[in-house]
PDB file of N, CA and C in Angstrom:
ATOM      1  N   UNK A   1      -0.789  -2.078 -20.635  1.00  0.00           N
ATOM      2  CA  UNK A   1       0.445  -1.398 -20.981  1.00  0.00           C
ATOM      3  C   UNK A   1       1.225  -1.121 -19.704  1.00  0.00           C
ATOM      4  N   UNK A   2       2.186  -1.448 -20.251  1.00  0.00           N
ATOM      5  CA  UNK A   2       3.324  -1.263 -18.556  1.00  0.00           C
ATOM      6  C   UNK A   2       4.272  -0.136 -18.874  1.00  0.00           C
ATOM      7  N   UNK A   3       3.804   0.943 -17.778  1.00  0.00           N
ATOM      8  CA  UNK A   3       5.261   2.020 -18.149  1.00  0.00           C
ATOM      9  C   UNK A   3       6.373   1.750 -16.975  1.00  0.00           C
ATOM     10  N   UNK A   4       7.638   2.039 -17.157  1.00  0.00           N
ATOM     11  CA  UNK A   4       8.745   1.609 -16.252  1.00  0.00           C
ATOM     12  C   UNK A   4       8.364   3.513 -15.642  1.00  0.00           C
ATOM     13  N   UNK A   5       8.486   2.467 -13.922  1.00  0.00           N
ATOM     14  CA  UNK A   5       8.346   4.311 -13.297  1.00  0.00           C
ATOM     15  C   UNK A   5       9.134   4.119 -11.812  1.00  0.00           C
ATOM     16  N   UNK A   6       9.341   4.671 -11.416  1.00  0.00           N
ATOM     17  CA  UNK A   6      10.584   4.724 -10.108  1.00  0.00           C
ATOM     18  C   UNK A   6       9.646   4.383  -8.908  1.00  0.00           C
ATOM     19  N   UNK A   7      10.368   4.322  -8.024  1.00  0.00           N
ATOM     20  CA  UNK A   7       9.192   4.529  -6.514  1.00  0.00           C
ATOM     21  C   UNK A   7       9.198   5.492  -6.463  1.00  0.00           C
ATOM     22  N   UNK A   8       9.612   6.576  -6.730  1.00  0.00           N
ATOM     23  CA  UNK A   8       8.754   8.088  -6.409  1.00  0.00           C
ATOM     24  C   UNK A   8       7.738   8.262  -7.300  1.00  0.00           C
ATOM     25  N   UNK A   9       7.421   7.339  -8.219  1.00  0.00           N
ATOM     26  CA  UNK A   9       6.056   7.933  -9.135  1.00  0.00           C
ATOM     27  C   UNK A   9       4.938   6.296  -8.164  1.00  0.00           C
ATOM     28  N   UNK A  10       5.783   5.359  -7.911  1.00  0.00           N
ATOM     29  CA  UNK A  10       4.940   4.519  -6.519  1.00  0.00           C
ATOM     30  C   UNK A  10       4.130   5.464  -5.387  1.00  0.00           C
ATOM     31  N   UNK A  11       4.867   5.685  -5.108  1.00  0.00           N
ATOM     32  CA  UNK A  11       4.797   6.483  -3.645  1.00  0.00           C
ATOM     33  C   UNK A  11       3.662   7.475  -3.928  1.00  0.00           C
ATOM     34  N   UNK A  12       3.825   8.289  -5.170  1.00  0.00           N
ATOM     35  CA  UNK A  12       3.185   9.303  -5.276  1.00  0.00           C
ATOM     36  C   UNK A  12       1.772   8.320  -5.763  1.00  0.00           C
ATOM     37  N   UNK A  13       1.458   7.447  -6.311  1.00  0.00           N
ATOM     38  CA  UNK A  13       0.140   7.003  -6.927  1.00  0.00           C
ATOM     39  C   UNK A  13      -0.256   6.272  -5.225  1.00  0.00           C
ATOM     40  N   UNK A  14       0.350   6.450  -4.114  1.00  0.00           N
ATOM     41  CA  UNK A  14      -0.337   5.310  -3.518  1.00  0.00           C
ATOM     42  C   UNK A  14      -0.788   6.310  -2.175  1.00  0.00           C
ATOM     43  N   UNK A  15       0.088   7.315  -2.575  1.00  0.00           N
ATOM     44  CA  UNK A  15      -0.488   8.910  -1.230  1.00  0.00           C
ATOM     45  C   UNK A  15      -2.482   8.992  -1.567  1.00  0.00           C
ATOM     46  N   UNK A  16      -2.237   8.593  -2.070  1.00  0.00           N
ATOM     47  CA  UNK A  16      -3.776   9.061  -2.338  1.00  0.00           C
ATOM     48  C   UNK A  16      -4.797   8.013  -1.809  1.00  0.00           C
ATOM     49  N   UNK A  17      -5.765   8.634  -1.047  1.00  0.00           N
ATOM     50  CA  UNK A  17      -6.375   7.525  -0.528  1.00  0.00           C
ATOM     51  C   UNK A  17      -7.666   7.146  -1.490  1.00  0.00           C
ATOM     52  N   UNK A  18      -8.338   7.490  -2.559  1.00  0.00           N
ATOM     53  CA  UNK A  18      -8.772   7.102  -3.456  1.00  0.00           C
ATOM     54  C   UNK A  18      -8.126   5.832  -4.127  1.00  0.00           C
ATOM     55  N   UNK A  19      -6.606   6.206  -4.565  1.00  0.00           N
ATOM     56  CA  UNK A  19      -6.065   5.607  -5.621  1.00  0.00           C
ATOM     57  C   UNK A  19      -5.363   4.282  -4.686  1.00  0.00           C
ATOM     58  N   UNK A  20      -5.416   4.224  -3.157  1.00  0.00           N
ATOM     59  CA  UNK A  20      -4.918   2.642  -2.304  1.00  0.00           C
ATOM     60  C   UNK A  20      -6.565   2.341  -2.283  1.00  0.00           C
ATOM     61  N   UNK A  21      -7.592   2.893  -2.311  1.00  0.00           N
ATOM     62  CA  UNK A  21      -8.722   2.375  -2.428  1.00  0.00           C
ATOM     63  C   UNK A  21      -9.238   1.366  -3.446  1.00  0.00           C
ATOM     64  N   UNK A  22      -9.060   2.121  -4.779  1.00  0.00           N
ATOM     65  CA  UNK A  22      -9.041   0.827  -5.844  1.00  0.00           C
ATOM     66  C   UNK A  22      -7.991  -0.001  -6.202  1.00  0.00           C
ATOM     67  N   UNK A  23      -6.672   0.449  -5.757  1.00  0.00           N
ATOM     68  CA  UNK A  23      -5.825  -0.441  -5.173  1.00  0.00           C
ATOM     69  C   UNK A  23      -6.448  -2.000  -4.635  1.00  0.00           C
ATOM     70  N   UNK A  24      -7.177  -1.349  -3.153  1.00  0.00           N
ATOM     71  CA  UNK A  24      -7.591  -2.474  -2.236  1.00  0.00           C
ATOM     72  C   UNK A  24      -8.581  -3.375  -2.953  1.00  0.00           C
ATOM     73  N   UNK A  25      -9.700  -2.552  -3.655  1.00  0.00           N
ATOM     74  CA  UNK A  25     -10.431  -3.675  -4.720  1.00  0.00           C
ATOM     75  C   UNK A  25     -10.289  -4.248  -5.759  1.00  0.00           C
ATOM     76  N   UNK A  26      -9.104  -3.754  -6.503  1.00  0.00           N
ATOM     77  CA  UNK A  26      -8.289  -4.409  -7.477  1.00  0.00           C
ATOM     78  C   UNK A  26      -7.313  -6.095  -6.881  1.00  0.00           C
ATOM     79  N   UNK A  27      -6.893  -5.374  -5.825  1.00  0.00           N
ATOM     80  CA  UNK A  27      -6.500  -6.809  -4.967  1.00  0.00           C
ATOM     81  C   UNK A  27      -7.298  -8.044  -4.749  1.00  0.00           C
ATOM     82  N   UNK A  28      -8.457  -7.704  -4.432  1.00  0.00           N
ATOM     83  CA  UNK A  28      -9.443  -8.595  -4.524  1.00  0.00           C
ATOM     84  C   UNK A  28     -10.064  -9.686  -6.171  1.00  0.00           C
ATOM     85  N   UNK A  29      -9.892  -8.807  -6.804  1.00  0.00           N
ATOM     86  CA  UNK A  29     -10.709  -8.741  -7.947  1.00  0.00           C
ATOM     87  C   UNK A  29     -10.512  -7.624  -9.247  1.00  0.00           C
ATOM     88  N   UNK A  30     -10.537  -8.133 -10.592  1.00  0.00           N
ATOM     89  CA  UNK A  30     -10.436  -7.001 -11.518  1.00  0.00           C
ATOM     90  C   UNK A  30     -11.598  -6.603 -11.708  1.00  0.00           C
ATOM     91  N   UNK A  31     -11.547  -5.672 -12.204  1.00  0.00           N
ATOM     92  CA  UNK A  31     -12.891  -4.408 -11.670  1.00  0.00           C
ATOM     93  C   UNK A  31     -12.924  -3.527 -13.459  1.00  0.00           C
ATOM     94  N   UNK A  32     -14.083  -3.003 -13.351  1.00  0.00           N
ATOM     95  CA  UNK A  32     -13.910  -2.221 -14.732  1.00  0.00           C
ATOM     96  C   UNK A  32     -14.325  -0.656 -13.939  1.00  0.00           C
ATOM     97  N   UNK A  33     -14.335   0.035 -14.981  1.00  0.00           N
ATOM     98  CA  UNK A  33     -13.707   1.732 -14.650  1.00  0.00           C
ATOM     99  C   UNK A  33     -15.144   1.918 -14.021  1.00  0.00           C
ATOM    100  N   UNK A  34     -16.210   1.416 -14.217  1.00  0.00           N
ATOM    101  CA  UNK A  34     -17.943   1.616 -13.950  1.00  0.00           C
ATOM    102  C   UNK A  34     -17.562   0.670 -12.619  1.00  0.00           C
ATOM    103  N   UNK A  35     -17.292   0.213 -12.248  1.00  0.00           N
ATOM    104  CA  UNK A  35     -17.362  -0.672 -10.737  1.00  0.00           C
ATOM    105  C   UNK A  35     -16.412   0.285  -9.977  1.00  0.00           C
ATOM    106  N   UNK A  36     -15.695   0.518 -10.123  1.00  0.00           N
ATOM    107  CA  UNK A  36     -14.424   1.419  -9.596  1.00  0.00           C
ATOM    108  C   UNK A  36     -14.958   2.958  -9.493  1.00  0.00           C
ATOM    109  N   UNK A  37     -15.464   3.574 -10.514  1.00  0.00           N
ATOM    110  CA  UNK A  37     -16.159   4.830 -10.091  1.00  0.00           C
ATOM    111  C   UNK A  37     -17.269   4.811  -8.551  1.00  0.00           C
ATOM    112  N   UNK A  38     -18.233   3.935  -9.168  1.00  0.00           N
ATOM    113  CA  UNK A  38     -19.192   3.276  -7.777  1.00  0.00           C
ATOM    114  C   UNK A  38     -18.987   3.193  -6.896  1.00  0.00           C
ATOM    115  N   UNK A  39     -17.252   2.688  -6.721  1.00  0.00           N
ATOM    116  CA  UNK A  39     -17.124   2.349  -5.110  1.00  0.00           C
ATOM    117  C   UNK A  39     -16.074   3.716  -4.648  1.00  0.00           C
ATOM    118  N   UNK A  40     -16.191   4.727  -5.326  1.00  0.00           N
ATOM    119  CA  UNK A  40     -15.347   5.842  -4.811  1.00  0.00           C
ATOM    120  C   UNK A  40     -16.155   7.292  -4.546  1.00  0.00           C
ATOM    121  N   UNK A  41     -16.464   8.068  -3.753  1.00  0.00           N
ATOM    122  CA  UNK A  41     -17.190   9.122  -3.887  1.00  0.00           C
ATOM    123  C   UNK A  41     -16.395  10.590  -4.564  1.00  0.00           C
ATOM    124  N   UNK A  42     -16.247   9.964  -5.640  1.00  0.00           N
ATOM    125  CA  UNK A  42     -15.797  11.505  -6.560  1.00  0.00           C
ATOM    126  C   UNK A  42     -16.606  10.578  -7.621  1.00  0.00           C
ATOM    127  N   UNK A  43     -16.267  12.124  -9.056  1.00  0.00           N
ATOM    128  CA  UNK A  43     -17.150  11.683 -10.367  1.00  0.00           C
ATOM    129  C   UNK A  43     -16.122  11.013 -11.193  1.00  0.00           C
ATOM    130  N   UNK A  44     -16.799  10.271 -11.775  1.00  0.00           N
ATOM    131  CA  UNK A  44     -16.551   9.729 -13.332  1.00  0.00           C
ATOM    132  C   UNK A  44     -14.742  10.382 -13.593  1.00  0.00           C
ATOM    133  N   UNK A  45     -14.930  11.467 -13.685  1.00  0.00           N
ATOM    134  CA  UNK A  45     -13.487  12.263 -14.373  1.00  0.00           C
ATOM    135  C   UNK A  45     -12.800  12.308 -13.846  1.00  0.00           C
ATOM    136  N   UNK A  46     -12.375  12.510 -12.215  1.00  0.00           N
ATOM    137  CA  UNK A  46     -12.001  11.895 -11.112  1.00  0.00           C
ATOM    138  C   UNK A  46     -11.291  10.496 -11.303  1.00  0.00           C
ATOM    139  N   UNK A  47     -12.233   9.554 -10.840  1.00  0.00           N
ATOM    140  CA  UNK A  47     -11.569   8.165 -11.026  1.00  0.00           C
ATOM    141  C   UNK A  47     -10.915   7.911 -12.121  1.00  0.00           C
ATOM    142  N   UNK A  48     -11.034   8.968 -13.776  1.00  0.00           N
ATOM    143  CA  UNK A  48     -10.029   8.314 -15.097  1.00  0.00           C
ATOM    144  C   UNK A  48      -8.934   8.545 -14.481  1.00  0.00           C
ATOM    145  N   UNK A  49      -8.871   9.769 -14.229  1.00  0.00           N
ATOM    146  CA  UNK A  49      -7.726  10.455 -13.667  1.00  0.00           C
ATOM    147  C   UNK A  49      -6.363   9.857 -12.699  1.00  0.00           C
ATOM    148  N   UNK A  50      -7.307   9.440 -11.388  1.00  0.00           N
ATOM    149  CA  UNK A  50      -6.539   8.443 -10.497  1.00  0.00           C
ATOM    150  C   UNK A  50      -6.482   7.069 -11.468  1.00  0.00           C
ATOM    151  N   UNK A  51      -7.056   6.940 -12.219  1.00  0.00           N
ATOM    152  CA  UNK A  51      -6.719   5.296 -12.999  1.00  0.00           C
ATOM    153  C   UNK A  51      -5.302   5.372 -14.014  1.00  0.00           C
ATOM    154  N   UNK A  52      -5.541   6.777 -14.602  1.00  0.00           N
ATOM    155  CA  UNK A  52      -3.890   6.898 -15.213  1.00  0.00           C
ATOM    156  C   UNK A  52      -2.966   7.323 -14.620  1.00  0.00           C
ATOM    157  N   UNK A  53      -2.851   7.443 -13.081  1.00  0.00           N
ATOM    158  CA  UNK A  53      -1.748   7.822 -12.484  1.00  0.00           C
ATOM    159  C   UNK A  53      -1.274   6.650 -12.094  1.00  0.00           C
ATOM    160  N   UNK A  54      -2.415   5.673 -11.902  1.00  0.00           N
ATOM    161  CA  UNK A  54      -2.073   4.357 -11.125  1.00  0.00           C
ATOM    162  C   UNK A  54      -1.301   3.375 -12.230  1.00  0.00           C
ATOM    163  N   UNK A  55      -1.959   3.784 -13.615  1.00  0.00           N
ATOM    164  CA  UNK A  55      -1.734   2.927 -14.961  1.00  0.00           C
ATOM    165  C   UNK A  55       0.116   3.252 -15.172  1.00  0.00           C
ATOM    166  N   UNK A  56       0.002   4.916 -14.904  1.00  0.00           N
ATOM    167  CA  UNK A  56       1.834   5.380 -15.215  1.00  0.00           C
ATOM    168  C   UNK A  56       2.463   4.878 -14.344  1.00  0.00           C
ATOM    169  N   UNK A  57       2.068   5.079 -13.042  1.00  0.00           N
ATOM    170  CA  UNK A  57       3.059   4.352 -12.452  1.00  0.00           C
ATOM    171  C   UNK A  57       3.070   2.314 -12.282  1.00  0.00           C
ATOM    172  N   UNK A  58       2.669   2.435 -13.461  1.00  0.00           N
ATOM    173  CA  UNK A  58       2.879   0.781 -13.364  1.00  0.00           C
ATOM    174  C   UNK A  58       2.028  -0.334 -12.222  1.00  0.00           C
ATOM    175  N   UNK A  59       0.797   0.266 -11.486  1.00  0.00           N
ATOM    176  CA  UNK A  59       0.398  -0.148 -10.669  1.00  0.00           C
ATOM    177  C   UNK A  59      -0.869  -1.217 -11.201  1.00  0.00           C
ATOM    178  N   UNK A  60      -1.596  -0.855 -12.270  1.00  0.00           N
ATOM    179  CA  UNK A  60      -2.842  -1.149 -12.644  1.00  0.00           C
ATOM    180  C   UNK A  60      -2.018  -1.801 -14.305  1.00  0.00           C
ATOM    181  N   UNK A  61      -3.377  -2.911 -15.517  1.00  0.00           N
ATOM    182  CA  UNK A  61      -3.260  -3.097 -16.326  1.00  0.00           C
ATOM    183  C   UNK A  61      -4.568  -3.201 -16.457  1.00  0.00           C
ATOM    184  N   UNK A  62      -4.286  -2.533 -17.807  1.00  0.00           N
ATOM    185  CA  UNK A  62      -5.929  -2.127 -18.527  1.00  0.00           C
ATOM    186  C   UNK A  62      -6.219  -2.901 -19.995  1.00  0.00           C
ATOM    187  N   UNK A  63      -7.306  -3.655 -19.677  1.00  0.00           N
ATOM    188  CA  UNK A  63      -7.455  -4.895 -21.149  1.00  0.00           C
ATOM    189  C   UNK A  63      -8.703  -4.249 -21.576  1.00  0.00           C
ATOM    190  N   UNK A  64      -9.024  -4.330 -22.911  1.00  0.00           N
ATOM    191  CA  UNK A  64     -10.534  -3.620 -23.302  1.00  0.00           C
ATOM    192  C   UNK A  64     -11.221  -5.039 -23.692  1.00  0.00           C
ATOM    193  N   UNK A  65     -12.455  -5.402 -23.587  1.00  0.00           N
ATOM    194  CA  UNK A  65     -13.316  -6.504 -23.343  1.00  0.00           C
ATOM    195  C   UNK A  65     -14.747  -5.819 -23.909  1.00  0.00           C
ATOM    196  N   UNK A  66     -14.768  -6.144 -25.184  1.00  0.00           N
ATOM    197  CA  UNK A  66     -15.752  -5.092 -25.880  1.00  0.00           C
ATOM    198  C   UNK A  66     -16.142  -3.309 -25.883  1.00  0.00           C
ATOM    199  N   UNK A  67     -16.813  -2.586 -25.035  1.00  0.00           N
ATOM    200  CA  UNK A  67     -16.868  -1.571 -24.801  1.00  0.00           C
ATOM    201  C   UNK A  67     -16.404  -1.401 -23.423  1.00  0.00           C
ATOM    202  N   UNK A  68     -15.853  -2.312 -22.745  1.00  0.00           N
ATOM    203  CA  UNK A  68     -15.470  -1.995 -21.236  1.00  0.00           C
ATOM    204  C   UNK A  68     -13.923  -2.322 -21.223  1.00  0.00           C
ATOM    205  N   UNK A  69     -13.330  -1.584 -20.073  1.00  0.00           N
ATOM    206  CA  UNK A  69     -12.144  -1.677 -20.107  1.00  0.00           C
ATOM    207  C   UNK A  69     -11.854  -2.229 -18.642  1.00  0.00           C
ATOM    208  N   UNK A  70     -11.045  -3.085 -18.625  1.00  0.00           N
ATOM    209  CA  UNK A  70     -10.890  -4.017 -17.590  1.00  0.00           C
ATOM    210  C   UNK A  70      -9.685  -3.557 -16.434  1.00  0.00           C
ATOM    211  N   UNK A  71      -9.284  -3.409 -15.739  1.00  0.00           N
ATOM    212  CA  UNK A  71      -8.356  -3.178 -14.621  1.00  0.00           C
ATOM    213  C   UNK A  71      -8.139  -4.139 -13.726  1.00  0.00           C
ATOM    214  N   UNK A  72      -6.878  -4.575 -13.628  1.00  0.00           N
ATOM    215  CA  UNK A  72      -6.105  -5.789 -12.802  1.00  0.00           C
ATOM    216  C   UNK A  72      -5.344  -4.897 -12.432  1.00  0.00           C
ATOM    217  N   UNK A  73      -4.886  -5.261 -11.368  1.00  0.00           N
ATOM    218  CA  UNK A  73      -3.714  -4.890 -10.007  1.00  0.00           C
ATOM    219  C   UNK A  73      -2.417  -5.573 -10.680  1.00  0.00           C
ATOM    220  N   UNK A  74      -0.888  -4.494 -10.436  1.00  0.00           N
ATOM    221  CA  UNK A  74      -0.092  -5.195 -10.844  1.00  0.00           C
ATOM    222  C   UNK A  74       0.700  -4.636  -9.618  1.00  0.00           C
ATOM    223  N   UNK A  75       0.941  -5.769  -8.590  1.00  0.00           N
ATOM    224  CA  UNK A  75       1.904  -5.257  -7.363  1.00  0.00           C
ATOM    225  C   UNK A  75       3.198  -5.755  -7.473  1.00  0.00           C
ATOM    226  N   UNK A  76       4.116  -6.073  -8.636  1.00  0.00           N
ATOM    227  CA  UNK A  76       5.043  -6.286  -8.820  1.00  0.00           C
ATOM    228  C   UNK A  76       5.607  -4.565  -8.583  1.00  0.00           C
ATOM    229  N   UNK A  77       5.339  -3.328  -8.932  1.00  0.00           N
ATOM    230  CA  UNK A  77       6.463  -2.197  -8.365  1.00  0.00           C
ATOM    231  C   UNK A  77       6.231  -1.583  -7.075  1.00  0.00           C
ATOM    232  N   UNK A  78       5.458  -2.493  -6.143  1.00  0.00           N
ATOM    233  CA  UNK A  78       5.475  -2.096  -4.765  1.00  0.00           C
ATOM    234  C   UNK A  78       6.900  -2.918  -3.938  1.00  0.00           C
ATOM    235  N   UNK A  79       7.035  -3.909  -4.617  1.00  0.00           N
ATOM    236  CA  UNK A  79       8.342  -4.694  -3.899  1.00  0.00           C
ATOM    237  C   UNK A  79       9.589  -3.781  -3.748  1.00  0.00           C
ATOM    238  N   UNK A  80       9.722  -2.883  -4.632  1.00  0.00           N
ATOM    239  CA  UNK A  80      11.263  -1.810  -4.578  1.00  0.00           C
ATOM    240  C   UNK A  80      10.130  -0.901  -3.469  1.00  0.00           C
ATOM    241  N   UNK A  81       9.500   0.134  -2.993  1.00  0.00           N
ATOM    242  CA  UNK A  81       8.581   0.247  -1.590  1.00  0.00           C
ATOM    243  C   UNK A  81       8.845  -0.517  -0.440  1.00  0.00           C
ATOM    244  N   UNK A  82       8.500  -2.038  -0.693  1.00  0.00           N
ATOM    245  CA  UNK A  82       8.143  -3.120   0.746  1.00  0.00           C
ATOM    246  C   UNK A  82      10.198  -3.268   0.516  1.00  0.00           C
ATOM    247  N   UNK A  83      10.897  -3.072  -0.068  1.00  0.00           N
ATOM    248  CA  UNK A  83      12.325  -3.592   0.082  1.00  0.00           C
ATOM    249  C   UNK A  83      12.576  -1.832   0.599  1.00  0.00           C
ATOM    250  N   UNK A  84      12.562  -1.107   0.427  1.00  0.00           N
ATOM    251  CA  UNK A  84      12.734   0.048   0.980  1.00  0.00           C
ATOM    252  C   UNK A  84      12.519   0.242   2.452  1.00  0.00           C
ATOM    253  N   UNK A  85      11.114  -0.155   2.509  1.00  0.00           N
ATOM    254  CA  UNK A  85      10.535   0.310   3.913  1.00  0.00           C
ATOM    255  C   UNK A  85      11.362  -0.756   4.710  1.00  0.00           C
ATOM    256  N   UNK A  86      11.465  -2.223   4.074  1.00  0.00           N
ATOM    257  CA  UNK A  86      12.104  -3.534   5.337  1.00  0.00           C
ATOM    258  C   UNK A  86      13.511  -3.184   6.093  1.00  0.00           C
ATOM    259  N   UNK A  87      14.152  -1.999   5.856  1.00  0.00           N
ATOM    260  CA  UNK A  87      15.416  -1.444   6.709  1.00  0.00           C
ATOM    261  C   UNK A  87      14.647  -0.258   7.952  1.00  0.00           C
ATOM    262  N   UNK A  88      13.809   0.480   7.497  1.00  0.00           N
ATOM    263  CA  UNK A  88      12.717   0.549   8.512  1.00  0.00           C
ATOM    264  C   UNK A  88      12.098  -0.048   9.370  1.00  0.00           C
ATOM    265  N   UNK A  89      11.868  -1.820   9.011  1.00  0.00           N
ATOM    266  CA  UNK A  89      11.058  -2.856   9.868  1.00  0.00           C
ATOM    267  C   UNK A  89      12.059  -2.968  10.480  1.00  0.00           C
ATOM    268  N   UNK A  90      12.993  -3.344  10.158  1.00  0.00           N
ATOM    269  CA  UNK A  90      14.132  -3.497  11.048  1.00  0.00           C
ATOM    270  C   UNK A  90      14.888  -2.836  12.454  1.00  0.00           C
ATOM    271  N   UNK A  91      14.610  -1.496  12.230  1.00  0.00           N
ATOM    272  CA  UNK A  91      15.282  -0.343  13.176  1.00  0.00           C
ATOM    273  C   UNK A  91      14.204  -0.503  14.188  1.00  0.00           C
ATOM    274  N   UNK A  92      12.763  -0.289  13.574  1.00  0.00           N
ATOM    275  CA  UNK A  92      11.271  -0.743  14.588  1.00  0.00           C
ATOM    276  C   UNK A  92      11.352  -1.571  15.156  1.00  0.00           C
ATOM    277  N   UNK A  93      11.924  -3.154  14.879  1.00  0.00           N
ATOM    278  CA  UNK A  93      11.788  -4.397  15.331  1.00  0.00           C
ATOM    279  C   UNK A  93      13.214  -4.286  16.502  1.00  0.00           C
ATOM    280  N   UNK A  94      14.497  -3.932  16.334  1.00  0.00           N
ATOM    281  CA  UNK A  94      15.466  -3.679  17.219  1.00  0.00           C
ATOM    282  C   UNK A  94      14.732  -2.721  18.352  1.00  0.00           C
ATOM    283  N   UNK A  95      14.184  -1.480  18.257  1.00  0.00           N
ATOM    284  CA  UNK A  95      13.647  -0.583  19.294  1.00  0.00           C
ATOM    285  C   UNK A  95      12.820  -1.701  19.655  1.00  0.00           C
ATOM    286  N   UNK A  96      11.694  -1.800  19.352  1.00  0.00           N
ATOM    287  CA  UNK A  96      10.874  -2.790  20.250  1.00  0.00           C
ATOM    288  C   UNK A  96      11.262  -3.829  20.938  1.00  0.00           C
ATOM    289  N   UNK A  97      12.293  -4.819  20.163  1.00  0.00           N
ATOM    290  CA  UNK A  97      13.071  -5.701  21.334  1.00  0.00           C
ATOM    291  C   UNK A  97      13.817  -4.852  22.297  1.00  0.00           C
ATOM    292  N   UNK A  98      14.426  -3.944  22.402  1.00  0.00           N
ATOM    293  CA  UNK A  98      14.901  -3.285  24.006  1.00  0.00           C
ATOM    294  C   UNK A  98      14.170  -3.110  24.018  1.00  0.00           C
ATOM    295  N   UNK A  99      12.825  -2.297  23.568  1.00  0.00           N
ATOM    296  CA  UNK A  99      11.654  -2.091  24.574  1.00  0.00           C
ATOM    297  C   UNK A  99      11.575  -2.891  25.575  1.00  0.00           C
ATOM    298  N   UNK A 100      11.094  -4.000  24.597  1.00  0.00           N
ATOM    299  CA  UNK A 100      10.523  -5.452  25.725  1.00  0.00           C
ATOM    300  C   UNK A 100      11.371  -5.991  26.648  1.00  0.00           C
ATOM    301  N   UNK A 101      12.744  -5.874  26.352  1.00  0.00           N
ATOM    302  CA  UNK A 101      14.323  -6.164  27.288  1.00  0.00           C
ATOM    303  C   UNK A 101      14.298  -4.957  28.653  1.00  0.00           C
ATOM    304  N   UNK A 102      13.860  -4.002  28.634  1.00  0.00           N
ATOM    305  CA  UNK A 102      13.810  -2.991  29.511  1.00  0.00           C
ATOM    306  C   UNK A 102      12.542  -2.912  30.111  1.00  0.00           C
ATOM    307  N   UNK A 103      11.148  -3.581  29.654  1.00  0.00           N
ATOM    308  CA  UNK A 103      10.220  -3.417  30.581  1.00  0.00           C
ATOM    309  C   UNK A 103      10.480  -5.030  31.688  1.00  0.00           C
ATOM    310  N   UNK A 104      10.912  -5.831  30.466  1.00  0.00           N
ATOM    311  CA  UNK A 104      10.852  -6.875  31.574  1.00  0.00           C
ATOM    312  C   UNK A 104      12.112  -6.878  33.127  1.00  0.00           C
ATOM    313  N   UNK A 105      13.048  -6.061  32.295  1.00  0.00           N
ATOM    314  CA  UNK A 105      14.201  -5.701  33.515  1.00  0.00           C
ATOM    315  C   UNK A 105      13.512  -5.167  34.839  1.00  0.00           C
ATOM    316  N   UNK A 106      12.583  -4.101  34.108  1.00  0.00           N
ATOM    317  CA  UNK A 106      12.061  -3.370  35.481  1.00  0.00           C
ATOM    318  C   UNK A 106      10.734  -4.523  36.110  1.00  0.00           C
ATOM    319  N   UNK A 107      10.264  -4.691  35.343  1.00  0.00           N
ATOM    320  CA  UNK A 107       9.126  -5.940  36.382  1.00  0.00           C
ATOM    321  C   UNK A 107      10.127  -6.609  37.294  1.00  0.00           C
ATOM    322  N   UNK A 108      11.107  -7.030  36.855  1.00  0.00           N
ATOM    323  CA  UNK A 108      12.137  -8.138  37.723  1.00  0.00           C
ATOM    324  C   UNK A 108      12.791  -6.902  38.731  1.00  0.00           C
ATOM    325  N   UNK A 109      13.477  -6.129  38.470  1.00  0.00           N
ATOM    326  CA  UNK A 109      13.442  -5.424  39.845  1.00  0.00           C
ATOM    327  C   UNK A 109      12.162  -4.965  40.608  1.00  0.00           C
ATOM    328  N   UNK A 110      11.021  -4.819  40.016  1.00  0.00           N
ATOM    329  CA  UNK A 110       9.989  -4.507  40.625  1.00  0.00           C
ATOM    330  C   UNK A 110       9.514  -5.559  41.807  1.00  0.00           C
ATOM    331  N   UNK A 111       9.552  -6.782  41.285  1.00  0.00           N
ATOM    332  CA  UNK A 111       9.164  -8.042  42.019  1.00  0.00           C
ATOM    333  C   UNK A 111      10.342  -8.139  42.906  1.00  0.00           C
ATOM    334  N   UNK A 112      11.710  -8.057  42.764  1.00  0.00           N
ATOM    335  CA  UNK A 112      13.075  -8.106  43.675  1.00  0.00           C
ATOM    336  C   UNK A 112      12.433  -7.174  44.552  1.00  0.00           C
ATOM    337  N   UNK A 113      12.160  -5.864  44.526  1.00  0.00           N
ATOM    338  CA  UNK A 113      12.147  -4.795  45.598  1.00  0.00           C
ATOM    339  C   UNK A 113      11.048  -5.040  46.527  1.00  0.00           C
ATOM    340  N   UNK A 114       9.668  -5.913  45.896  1.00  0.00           N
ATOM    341  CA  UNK A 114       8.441  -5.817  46.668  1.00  0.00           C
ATOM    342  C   UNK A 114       9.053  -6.766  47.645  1.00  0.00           C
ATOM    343  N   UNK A 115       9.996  -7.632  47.476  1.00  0.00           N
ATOM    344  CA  UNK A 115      10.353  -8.732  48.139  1.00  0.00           C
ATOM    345  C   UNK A 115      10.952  -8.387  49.712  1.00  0.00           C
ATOM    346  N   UNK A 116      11.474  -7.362  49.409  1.00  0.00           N
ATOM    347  CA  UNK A 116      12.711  -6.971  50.365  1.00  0.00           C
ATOM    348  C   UNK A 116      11.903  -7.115  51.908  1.00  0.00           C
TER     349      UNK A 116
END
């Protein structure tokens, strides 16, 4: 089931370092709620919990497969996030090129002056 949810209900399911945890093994692989509890150190009630925050905000899809319920990764509403943050990469990537434009200025006067 897919609910439509903003990047602030993104943002908020991905603050959690539990919930980028099964994130990270969902990426890998779909996982059921018994594999996903296992690899997290909280209980059982815990992980439903982070699984329907991840489910509302549109992050996770949940298929039932007899008595087990299945979880796949859905990173289609991280792209409005990664398109958010890329005007950020940008301002980072400009500072760091003068960075690198201003250290190499000073090596080159550095090497000019040892010269003198």
């Amino acid at each position: 089931m897919w609910y439509v949810a903003g990047m602030d209900a993104v943002l908020h399911a991905i603050a959690d370092g539990n919930r980028r945890t099964v994130l990270d093994i969902l990426r890998q692989h779909p996982a059921t709620a018994g594999e996903l509890a296992d690899a997290l150190p909280i209980a059982r009630p815990g992980v439903s919990r982070h699984l329907r925050v991840l489910r509302e905000a549109g992050l996770v899809d949940v298929r039932q497969e007899a008595q087990r319920r299945i979880y796949t990764l859905r990173p289609d509403p991280l792209t409005e996030v990664d398109a958010w943050l890329d005007d950020y990469r940008a301002l980072w990537r400009n500072r760091l090129d003068a960075l690198h434009t201003e250290i190499t200025r000073n090596k080159t006067r550095t090497r000019r002056g040892s010269r003198s």
